[in-house]
Protein backbone atom coordinates (compact mmCIF):
# COMPACT_ATOMS: atom_id res chain seq x y z
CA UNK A 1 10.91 -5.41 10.84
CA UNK A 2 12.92 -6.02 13.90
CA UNK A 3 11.13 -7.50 17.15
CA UNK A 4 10.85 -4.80 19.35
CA UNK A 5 9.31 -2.89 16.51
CA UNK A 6 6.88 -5.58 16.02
CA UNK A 7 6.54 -5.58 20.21
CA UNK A 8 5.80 -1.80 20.56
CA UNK A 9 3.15 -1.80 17.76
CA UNK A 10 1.55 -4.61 19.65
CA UNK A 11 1.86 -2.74 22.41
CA UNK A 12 0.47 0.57 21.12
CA UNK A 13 -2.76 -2.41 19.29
CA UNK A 14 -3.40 -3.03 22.96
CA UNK A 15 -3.58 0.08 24.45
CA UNK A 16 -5.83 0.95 21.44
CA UNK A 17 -8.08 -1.34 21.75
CA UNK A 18 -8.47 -0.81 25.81
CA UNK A 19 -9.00 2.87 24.76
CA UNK A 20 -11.79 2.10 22.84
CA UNK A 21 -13.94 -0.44 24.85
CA UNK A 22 -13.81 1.81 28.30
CA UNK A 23 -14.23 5.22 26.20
CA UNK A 24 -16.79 4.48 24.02
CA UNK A 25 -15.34 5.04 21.07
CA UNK A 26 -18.61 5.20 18.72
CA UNK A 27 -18.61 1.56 17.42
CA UNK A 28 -21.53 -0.41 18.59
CA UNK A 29 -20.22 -3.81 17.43
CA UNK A 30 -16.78 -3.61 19.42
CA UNK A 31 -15.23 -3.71 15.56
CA UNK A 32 -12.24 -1.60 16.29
CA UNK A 33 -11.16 -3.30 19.39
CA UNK A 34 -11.89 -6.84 17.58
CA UNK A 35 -9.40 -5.76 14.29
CA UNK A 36 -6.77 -4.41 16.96
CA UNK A 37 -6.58 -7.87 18.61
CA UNK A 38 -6.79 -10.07 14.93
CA UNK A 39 -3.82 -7.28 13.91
CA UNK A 40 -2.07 -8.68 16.95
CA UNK A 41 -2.33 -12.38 16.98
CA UNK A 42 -1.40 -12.06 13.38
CA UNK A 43 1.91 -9.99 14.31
CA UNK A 44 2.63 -12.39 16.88
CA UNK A 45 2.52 -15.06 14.15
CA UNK A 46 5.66 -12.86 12.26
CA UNK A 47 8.67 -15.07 11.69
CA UNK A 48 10.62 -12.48 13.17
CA UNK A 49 8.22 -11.94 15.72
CA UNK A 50 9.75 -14.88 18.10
CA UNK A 51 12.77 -15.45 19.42
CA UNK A 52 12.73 -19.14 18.40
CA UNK A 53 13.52 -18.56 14.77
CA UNK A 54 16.20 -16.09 16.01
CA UNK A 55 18.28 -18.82 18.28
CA UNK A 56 17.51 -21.55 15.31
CA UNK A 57 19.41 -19.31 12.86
CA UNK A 58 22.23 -18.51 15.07
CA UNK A 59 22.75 -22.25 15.73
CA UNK A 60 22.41 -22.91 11.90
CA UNK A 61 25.44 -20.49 11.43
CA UNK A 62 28.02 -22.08 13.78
């Protein structure tokens, strides 16, 4: 997956999870927003999530 496709899922995680704390969405344990945030620290976590490993392999080529 490329990064801004990992980005905008992130995105859309967040906006998710917001939704469903100040809505009410029925879960009484806050389970949905809780998965939504685990799904995105673990996305963040993506190799191709950061733009580290990106510049590391460009200066491994040249």
């Amino acid at each position: 997956m490329r990064r801004l496709t990992l980005m905008l899922f992130q995105l859309f995680l967040s906006i998710f999870a917001i939704y469903a704390v100040l809505y009410d969405v029925p879960n009484e344990y806050l389970f949905v927003p809780l998965c939504c945030l685990v799904a995105m620290f673990f996305l963040g976590r993506h190799p191709s999530a950061s733009s580290e490993s990106s510049q590391e392999r460009i200066l491994a080529d040249t």
